[in-house]
C-alpha atoms as a PDB file:
ATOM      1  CA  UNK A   1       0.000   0.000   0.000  1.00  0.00           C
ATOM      2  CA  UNK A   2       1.183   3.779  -0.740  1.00  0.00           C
ATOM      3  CA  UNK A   3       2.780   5.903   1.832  1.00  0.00           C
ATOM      4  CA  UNK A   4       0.064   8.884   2.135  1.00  0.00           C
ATOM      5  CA  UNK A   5       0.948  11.809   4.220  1.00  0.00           C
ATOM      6  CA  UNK A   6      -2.265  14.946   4.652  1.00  0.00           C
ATOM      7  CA  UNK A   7      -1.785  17.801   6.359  1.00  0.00           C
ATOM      8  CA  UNK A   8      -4.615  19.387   7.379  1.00  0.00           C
ATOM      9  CA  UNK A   9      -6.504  21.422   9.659  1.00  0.00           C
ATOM     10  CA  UNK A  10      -9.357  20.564  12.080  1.00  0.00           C
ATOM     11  CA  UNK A  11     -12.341  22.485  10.654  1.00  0.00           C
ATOM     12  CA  UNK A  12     -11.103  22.412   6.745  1.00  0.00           C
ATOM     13  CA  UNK A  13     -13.930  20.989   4.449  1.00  0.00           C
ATOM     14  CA  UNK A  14     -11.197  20.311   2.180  1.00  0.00           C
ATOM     15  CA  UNK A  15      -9.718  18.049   4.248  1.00  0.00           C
ATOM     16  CA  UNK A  16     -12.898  16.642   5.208  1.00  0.00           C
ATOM     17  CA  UNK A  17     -12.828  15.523   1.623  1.00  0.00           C
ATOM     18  CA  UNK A  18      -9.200  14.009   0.629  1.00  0.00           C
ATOM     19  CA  UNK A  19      -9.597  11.895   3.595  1.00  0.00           C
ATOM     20  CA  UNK A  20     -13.687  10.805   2.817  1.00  0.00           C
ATOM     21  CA  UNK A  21     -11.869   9.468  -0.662  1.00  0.00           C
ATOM     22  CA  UNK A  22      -8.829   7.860   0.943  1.00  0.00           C
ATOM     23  CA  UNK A  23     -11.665   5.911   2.992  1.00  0.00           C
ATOM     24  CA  UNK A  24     -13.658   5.234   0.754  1.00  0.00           C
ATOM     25  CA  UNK A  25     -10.449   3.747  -1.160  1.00  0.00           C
ATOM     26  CA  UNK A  26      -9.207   2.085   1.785  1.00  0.00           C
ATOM     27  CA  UNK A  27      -5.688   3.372   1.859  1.00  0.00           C
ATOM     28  CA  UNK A  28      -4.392   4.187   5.131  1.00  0.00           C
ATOM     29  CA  UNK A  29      -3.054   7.705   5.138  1.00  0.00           C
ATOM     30  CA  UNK A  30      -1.017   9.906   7.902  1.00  0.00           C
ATOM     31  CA  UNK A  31      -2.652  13.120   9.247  1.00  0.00           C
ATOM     32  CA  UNK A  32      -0.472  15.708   9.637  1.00  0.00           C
ATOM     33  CA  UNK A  33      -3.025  18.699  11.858  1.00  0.00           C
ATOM     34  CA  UNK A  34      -1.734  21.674  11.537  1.00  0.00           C
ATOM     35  CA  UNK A  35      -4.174  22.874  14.575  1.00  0.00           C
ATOM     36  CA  UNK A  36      -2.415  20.524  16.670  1.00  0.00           C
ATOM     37  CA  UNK A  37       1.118  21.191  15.583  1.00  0.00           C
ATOM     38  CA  UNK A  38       1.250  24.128  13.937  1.00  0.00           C
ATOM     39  CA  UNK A  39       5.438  24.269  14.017  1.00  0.00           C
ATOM     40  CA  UNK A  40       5.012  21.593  10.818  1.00  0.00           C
ATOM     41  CA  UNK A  41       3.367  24.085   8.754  1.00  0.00           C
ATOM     42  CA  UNK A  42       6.892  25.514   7.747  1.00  0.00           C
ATOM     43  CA  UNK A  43       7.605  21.996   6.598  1.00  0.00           C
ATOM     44  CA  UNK A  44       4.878  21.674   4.477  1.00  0.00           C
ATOM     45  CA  UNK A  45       5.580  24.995   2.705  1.00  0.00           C
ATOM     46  CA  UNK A  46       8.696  24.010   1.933  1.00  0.00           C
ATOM     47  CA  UNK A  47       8.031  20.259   0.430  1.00  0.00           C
ATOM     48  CA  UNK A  48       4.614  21.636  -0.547  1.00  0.00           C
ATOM     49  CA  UNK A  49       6.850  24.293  -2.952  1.00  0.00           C
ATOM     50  CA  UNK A  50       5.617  27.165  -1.351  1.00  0.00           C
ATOM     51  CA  UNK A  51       2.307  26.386  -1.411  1.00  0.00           C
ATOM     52  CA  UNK A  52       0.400  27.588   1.783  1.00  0.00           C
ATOM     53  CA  UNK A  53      -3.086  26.258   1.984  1.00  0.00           C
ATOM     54  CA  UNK A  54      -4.262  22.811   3.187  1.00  0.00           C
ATOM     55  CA  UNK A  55      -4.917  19.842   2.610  1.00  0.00           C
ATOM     56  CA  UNK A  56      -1.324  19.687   1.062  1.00  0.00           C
ATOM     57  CA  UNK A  57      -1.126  15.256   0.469  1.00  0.00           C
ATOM     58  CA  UNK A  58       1.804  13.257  -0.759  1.00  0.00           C
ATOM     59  CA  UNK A  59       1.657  10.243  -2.085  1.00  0.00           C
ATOM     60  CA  UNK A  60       4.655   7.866  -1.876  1.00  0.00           C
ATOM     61  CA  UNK A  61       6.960  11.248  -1.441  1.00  0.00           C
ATOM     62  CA  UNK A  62       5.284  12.708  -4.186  1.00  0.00           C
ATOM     63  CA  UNK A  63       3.517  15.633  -4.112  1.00  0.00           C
ATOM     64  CA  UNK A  64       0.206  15.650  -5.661  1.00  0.00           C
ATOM     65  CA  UNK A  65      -1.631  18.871  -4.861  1.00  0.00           C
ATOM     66  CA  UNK A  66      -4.688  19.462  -2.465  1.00  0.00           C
ATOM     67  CA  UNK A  67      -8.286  18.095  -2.414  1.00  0.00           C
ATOM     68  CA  UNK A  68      -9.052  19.321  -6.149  1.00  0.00           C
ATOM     69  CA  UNK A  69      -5.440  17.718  -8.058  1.00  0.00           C
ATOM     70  CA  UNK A  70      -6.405  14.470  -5.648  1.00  0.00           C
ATOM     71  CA  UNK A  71      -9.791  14.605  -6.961  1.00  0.00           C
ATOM     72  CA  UNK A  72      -8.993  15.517 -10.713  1.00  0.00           C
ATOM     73  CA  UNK A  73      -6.146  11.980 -10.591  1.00  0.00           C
ATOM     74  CA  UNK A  74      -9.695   9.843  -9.208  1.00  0.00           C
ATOM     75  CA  UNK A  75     -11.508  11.280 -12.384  1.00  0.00           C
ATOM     76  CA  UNK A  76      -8.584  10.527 -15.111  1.00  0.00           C
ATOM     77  CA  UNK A  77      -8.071   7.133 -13.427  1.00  0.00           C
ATOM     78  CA  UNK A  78      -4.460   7.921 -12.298  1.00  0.00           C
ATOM     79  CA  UNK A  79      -4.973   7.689  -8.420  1.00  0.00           C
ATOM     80  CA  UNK A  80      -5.662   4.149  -7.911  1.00  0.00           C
ATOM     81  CA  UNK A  81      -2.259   2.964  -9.974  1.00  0.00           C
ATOM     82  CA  UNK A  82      -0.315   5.719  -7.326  1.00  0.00           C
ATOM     83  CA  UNK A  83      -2.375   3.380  -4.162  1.00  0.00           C
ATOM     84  CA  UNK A  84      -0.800   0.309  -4.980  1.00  0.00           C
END
């Protein structure tokens, strides 16, 4: 199974969503809450490539965007190939 790492924030309906899909999909993912550790947002800017707003979720090491770009791989088929 991939390595999935999400960082988040409590009260993000974003969020909410990436991980509802991951669920659904059964792939075990790691939450990364910004609420609850907010010292790792720096991190995630920086392997995120600047980009500030969450969910930020990596797949396997990979960077693949937030809740839309996860979204947009389910509908072109290429997010199930990056789960196994």
């Amino acid at each position: 199974m991939a390595d999935i790492t999400i960082y988040s924030t409590t009260v993000c309906p974003f969020c909410v969503r990436a991980k509802m899909l991951f669920d659904k999909k059964g792939a075990a993912y790691t939450e990364i809450n910004l609420d609850k550790d907010p010292a790792r947002r720096g991190e995630m800017v920086e392997k995120a490539g600047g980009r500030r707003t969450v969910p930020q979720i990596f797949i396997n090491g990979q960077h693949v965007g937030g809740c839309d770009d996860l979204y947009e791989l389910e509908l072109d088929g290429k997010l199930d190939p990056m789960l196994t």
